[in-house]
C-alpha atoms as a PDB file:
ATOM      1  CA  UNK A   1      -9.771   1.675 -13.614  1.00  0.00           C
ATOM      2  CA  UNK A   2      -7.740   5.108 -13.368  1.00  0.00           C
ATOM      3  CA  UNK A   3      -9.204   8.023 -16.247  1.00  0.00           C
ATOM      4  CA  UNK A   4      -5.391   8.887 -18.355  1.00  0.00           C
ATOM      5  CA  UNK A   5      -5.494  11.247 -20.366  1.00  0.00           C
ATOM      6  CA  UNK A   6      -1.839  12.609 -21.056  1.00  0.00           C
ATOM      7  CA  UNK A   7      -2.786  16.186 -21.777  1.00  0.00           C
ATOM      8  CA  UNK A   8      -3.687  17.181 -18.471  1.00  0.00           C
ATOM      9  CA  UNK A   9      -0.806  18.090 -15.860  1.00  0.00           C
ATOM     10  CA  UNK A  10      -2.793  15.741 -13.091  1.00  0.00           C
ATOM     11  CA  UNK A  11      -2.617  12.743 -15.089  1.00  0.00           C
ATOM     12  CA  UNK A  12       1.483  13.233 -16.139  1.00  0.00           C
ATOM     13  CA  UNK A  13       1.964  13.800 -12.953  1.00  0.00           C
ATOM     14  CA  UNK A  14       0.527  10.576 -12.213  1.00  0.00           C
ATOM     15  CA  UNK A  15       2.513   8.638 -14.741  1.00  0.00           C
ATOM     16  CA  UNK A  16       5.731  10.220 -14.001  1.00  0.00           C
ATOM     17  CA  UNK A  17       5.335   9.813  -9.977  1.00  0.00           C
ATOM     18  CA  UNK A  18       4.461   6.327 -10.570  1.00  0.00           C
ATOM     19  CA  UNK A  19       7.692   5.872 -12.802  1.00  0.00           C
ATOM     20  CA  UNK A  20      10.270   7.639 -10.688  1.00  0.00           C
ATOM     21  CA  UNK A  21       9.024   5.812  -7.045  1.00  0.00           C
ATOM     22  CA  UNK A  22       9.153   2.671  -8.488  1.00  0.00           C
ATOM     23  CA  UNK A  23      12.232   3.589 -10.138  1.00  0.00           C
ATOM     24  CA  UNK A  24      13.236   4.465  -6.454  1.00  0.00           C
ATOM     25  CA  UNK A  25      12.573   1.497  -5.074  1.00  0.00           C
ATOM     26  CA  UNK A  26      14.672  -0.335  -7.495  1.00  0.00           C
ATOM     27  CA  UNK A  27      17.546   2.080  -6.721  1.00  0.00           C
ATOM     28  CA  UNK A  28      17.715   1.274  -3.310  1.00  0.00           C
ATOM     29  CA  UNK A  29      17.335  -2.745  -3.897  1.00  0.00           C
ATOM     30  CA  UNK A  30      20.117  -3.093  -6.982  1.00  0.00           C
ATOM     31  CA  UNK A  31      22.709  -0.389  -5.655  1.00  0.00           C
ATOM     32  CA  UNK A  32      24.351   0.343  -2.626  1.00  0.00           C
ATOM     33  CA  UNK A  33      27.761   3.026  -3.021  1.00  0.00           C
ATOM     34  CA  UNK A  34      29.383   3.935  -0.559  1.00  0.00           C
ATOM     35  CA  UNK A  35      28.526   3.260   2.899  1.00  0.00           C
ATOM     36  CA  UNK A  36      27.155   6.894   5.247  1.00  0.00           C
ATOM     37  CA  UNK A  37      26.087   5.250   7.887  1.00  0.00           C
ATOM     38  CA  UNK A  38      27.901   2.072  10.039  1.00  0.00           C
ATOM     39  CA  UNK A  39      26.928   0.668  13.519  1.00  0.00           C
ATOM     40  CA  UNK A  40      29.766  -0.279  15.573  1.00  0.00           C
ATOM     41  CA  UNK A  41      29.785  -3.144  17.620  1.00  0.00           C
ATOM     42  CA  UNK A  42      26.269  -4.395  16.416  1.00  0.00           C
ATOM     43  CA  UNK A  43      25.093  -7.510  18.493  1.00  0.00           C
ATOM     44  CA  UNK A  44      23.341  -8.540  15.158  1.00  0.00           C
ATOM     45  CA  UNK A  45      26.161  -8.120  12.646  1.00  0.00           C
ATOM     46  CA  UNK A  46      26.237 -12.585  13.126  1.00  0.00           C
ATOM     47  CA  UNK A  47      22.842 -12.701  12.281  1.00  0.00           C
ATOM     48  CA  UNK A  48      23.524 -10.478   8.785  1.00  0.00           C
ATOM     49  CA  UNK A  49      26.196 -12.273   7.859  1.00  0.00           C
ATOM     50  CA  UNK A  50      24.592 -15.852   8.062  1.00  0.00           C
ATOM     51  CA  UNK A  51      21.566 -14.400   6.283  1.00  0.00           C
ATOM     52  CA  UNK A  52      23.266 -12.857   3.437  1.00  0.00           C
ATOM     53  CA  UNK A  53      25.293 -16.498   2.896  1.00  0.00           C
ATOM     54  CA  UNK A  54      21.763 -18.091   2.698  1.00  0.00           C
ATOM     55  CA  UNK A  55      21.462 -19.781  -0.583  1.00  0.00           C
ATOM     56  CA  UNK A  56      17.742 -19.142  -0.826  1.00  0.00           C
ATOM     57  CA  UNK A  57      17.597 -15.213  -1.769  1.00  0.00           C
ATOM     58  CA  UNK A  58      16.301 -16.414  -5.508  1.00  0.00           C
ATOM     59  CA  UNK A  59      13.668 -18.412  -3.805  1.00  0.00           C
ATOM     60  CA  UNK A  60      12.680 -15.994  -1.516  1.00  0.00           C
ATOM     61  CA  UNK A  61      12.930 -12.991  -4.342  1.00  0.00           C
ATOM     62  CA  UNK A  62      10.869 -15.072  -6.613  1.00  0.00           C
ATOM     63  CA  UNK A  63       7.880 -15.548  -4.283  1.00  0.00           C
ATOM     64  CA  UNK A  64       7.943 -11.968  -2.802  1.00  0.00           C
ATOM     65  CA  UNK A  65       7.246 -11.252  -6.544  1.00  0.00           C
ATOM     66  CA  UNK A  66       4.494 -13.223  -6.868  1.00  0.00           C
ATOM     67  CA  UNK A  67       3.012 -12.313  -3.583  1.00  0.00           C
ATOM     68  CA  UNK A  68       3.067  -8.555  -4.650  1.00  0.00           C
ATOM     69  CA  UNK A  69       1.347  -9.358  -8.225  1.00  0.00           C
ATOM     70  CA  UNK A  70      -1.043 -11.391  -6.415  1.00  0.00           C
ATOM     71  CA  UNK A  71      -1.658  -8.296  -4.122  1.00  0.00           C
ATOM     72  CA  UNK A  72      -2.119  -6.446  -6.591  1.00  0.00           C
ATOM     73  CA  UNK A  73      -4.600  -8.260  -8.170  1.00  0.00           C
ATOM     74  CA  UNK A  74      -6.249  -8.746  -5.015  1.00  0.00           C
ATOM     75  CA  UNK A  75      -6.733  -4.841  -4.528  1.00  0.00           C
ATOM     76  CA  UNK A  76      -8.122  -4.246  -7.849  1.00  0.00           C
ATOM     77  CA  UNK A  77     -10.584  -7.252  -7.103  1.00  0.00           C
ATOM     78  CA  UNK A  78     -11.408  -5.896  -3.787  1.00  0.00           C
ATOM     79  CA  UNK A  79     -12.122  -2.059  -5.282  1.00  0.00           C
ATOM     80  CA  UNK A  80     -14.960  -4.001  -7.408  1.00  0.00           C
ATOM     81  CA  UNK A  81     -16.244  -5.884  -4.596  1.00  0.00           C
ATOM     82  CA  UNK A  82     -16.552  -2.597  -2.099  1.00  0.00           C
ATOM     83  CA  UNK A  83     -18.685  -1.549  -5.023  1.00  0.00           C
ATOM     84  CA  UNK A  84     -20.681  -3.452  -4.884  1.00  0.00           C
ATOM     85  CA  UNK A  85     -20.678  -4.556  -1.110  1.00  0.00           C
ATOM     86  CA  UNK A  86     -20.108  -1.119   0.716  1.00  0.00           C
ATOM     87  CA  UNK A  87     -19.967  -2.535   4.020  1.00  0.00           C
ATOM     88  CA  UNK A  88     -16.204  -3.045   4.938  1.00  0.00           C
ATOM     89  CA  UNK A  89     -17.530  -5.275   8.321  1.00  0.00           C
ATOM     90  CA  UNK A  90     -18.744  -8.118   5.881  1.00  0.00           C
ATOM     91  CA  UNK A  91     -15.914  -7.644   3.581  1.00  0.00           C
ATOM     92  CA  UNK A  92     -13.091  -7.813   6.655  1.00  0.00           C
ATOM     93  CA  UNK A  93     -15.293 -11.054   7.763  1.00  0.00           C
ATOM     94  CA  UNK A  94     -15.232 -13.004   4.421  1.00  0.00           C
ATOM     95  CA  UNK A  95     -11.060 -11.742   3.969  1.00  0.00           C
ATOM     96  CA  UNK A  96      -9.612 -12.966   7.880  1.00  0.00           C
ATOM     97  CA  UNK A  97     -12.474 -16.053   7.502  1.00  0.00           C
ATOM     98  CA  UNK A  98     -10.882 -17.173   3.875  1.00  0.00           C
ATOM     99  CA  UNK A  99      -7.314 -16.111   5.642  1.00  0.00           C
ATOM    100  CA  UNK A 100      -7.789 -18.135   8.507  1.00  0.00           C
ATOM    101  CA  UNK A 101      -8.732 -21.441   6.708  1.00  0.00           C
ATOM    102  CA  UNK A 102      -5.970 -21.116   4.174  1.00  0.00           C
ATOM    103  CA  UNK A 103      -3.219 -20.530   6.526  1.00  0.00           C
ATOM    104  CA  UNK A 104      -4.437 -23.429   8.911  1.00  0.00           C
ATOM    105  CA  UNK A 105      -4.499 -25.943   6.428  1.00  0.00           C
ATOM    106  CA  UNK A 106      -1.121 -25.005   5.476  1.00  0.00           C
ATOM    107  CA  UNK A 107       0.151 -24.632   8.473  1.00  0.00           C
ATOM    108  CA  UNK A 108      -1.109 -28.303   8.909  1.00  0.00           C
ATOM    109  CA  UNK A 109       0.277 -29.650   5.979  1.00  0.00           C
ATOM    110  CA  UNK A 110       4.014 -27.921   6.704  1.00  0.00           C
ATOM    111  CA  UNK A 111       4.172 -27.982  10.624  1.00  0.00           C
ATOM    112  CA  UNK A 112       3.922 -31.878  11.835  1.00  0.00           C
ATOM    113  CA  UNK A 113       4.911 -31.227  15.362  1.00  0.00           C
ATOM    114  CA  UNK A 114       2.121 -31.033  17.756  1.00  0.00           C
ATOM    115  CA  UNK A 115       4.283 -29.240  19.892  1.00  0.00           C
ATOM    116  CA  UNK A 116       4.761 -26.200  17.625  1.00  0.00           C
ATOM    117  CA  UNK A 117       0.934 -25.655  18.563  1.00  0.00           C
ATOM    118  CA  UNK A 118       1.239 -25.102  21.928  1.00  0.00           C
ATOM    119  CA  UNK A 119       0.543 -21.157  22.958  1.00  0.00           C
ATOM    120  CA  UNK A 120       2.557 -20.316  26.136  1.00  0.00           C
ATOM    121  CA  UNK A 121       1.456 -17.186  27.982  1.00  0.00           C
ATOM    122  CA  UNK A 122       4.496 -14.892  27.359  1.00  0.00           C
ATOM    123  CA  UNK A 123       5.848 -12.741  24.210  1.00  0.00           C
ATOM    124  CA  UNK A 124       4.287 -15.655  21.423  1.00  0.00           C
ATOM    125  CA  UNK A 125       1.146 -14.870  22.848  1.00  0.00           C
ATOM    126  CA  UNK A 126       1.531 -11.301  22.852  1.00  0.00           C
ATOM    127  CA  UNK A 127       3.159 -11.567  19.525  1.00  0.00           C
ATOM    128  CA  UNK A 128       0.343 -13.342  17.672  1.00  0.00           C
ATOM    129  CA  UNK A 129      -2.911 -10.874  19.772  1.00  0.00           C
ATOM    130  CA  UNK A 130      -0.692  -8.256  18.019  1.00  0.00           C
ATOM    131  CA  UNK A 131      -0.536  -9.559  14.826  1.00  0.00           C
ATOM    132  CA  UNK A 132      -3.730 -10.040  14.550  1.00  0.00           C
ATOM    133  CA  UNK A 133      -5.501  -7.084  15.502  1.00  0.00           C
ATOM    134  CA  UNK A 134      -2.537  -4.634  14.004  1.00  0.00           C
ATOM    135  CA  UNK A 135      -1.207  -6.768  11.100  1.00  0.00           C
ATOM    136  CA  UNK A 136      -4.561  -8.235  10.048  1.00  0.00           C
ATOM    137  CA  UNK A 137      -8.163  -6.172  11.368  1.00  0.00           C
ATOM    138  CA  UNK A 138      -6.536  -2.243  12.046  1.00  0.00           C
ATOM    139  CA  UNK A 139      -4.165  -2.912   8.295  1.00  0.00           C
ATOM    140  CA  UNK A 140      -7.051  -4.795   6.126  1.00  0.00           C
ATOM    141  CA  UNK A 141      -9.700  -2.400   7.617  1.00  0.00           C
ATOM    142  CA  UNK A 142      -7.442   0.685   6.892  1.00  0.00           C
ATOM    143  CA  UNK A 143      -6.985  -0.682   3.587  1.00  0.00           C
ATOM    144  CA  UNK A 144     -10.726  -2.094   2.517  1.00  0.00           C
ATOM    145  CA  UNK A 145     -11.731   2.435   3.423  1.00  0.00           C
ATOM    146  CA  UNK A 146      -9.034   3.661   1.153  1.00  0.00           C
ATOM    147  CA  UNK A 147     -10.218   1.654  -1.571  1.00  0.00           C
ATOM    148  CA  UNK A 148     -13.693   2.152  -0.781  1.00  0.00           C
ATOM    149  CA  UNK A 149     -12.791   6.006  -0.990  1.00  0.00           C
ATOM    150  CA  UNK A 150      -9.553   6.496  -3.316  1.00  0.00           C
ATOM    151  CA  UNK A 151      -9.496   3.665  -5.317  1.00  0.00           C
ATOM    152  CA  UNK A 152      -6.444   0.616  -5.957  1.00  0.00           C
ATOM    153  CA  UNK A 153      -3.566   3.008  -7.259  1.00  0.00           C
ATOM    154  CA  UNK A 154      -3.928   5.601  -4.347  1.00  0.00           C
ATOM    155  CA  UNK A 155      -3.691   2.065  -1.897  1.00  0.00           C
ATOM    156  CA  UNK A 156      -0.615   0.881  -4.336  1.00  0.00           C
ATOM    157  CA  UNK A 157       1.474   4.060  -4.236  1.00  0.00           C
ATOM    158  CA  UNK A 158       2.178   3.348  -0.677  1.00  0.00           C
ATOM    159  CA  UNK A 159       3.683   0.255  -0.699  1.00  0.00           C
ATOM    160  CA  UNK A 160       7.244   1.630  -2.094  1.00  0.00           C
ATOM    161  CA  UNK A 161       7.083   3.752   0.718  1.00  0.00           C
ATOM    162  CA  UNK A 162       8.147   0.080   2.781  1.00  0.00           C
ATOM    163  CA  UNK A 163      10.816   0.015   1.185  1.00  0.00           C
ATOM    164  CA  UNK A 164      12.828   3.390   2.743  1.00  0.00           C
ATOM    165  CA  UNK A 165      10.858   2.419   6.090  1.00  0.00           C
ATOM    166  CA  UNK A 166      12.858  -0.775   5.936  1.00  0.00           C
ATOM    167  CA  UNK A 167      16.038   0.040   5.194  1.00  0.00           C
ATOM    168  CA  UNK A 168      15.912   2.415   8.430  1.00  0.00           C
ATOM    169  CA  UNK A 169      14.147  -0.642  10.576  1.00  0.00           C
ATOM    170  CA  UNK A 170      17.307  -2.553   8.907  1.00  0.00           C
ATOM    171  CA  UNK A 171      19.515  -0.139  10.328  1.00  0.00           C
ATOM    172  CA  UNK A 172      17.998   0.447  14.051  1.00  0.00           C
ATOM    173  CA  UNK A 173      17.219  -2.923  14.623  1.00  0.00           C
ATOM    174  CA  UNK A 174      19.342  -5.084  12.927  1.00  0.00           C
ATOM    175  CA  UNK A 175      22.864  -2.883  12.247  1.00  0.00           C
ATOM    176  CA  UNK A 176      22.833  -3.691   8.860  1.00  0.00           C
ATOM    177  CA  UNK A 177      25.102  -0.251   7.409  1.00  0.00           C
ATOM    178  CA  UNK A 178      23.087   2.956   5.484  1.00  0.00           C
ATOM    179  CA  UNK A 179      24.105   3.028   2.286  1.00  0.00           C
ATOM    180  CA  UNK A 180      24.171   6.100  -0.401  1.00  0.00           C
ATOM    181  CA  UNK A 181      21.896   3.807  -2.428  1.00  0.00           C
ATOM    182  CA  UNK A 182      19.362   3.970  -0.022  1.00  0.00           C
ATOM    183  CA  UNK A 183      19.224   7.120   0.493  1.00  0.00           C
ATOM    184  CA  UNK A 184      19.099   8.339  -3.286  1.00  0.00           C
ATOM    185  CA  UNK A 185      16.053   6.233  -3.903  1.00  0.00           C
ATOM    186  CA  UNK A 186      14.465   6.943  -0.941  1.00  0.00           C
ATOM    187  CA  UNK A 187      14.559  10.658  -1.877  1.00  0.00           C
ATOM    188  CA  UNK A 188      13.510   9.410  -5.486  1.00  0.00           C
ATOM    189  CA  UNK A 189      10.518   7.521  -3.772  1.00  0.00           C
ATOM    190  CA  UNK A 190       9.456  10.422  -1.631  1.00  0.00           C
ATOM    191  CA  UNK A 191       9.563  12.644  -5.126  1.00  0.00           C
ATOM    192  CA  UNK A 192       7.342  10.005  -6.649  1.00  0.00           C
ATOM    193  CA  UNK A 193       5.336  10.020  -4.277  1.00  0.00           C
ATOM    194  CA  UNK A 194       4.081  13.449  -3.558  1.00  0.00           C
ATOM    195  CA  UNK A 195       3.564  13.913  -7.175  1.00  0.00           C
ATOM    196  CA  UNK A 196       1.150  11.128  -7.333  1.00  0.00           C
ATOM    197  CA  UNK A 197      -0.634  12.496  -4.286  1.00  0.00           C
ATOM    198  CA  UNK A 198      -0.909  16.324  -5.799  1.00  0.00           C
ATOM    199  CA  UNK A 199      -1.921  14.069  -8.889  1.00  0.00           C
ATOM    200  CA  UNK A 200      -5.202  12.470  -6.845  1.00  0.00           C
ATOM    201  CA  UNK A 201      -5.841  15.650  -4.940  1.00  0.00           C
ATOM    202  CA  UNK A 202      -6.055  17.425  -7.992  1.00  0.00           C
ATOM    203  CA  UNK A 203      -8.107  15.511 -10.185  1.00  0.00           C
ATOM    204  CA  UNK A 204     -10.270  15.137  -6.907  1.00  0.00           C
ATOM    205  CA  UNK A 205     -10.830  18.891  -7.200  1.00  0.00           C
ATOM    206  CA  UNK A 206     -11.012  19.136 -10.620  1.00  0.00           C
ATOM    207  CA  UNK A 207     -14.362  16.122 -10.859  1.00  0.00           C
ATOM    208  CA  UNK A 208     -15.974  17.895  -7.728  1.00  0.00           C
ATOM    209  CA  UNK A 209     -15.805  21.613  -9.288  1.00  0.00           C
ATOM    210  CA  UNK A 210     -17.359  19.335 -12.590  1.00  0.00           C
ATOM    211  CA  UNK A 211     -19.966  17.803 -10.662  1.00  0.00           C
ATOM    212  CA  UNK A 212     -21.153  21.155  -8.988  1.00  0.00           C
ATOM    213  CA  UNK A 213     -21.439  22.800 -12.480  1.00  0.00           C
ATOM    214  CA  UNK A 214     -24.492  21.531 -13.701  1.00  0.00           C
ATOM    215  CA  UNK A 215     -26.274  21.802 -10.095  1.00  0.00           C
ATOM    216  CA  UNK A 216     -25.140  25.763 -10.499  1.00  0.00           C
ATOM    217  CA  UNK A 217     -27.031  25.876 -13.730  1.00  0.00           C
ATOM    218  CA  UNK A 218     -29.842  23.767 -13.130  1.00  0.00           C
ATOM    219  CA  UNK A 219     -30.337  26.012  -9.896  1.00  0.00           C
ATOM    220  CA  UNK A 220     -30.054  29.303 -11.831  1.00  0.00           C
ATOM    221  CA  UNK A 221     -32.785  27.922 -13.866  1.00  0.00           C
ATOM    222  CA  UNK A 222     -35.197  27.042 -11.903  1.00  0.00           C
ATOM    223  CA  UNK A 223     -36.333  30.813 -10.936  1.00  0.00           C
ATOM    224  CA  UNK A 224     -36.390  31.985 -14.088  1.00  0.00           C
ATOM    225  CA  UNK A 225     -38.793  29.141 -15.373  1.00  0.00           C
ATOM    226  CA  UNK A 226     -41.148  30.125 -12.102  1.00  0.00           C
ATOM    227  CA  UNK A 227     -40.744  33.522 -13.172  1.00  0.00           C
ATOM    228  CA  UNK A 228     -41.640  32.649 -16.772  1.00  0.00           C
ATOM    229  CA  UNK A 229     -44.724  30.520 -15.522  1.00  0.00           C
ATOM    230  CA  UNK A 230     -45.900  33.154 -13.022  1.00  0.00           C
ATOM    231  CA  UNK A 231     -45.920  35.913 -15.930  1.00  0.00           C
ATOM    232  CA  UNK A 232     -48.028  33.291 -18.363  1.00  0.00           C
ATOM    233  CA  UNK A 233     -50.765  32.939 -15.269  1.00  0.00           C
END
C-alpha cells in the first residue's frame, strides 16, 4: 500500500527507520548489560521474581506474536474499509459491537463462576468505565483518523514506541532494574523513528507540491486561451 521507490531519500529513509526501530525493539527485549538503574527496597521485587519463574513466557511470547500479526492485518484491512466507509462513527460501532460479542462469549466459555460477574461499586468499576472509554472508544477512534489520514505504516511505526514506554512503566511501577539494553534500543527506536516521520512528512510535501503543479498550469492557461478567443471575435 506504501509507493517505494529506493532512489528517493524519503523512501530510504523509510526503509532504514523501519529497520533500525524494529531493530531497537529487539535490542531492548534479547539484551540487558549491565544494570544503570536499581530500586532499593521495591515492595514489588516478590511479584518479579514469581513472574519471571513462571513457566509460561513461551506461551505467552507465542500469542503476543500472533496478536501483533493479527493487528497488523487488521490495520491494513481497516485502511481499505475507511476507504470506502469514511465515517469513523459506523466503523468504531461495527469494531466495539464485533469486540463485545467475541469477548463475551469467551469470557463465557473460560469464566464458570457466576460470581466473577458481579460489578461492585469501587476501583473494578472504575477500572473497567476506564477501559472502555480510554483503552477501547478515545484509542480505536484515535486510531480509525490516523488511518483514515496517514495510512497503516504511519499507525504501525508507533507501536515500538511501547516498548521504551514500558520498560520505564516497568521501572516506576513495578521496580523491575533499568538496564543498558534498554536504553541503547530505546535510543535506536527513537532514531528509527524520527526518520520514518521526516520520511511521511516529506513525501507528504513532495505529492502536494505535485498535485498543485498542474492546477498552476492549467490556471496560467486559461487567460491566454480567453485572450486568444477575444482577439478571433
Amino acid at each position: 500500500m506504501e509507493k517505494l521507490d529506493l532512489r528517493r531519500s524519503s523512501c530510504q529513509a523509510k526503509v532504514l527507520g523501519t529497520i533500525v526501530s524494529v531493530s531497537g525493539a529487539f535490542v531492548v527485549i534479547l539484551y540487558k548489560g549491565s544494570v544503570i538503574f536499581s530500586p532499593s527496597n521495591s515492595p514489588h521485587q516478590n511479584l518479579m521474581m514469581i513472574l519471571q519463574q513462571s513457566n509460561k513466557w513461551v506461551i505467552g511470547g507465542l500469542m503476543l506474536a500472533m496478536a501483533s500479526i493479527l493487528k497488523s492485518s487488521w490495520n491494513i484491512l481497516q485502511t481499505s474499509i475507511v476507504k470506502n466507509c469514511p465515517s469513523m462513527i459506523t466503523v468504531l460501532f461495527f469494531y466495539t459491537f464485533f469486540v463485545t460479542l467475541q469477548s463475551t462469549v469467551i469470557s463465557l466459555f473460560l469464566e464458570s463462576n457466576p460470581n466473577a460477574w458481579v460489578l461492585r461499586p469501587d476501583i473494578e468499576m472504575i477500572s473497567i468505565v476506564f477501559s472502555a472509554i480510554f483503552g477501547s472508544l478515545f484509542h480505536i477512534g484515535i486510531e480509525t483518523w490516523c488511518l483514515h489520514q496517514k495510512g497503516p505504516v504511519f499507525v504501525a511505526m508507533f507501536r515500538p514506541l511501547a516498548v521504551p514506554i514500558s520498560a520505564v512503566m516497568v521501572v516506576i511501577f513495578l521496580g523491575e532494574a533499568l538496564h543498558l539494553g534498554s536504553v541503547i534500543g530505546s535510543v535506536m527506536i527513537a532514531i528509527g523513528f524520527y526518520a520514518m516521520m521526516w520520511a511521511q512528512v516529506k513525501e507528504s510535501s513532495s505529492s502536494a507540491i505535485e498535485n498543485e503543479v498542474p492546477n498552476l498550469a492549467a490556471t496560467q492557461k486559461t487567460p491566454l486561451l480567453q485572450c486568444s478567443t477575444s482577439a478571433d471575435g
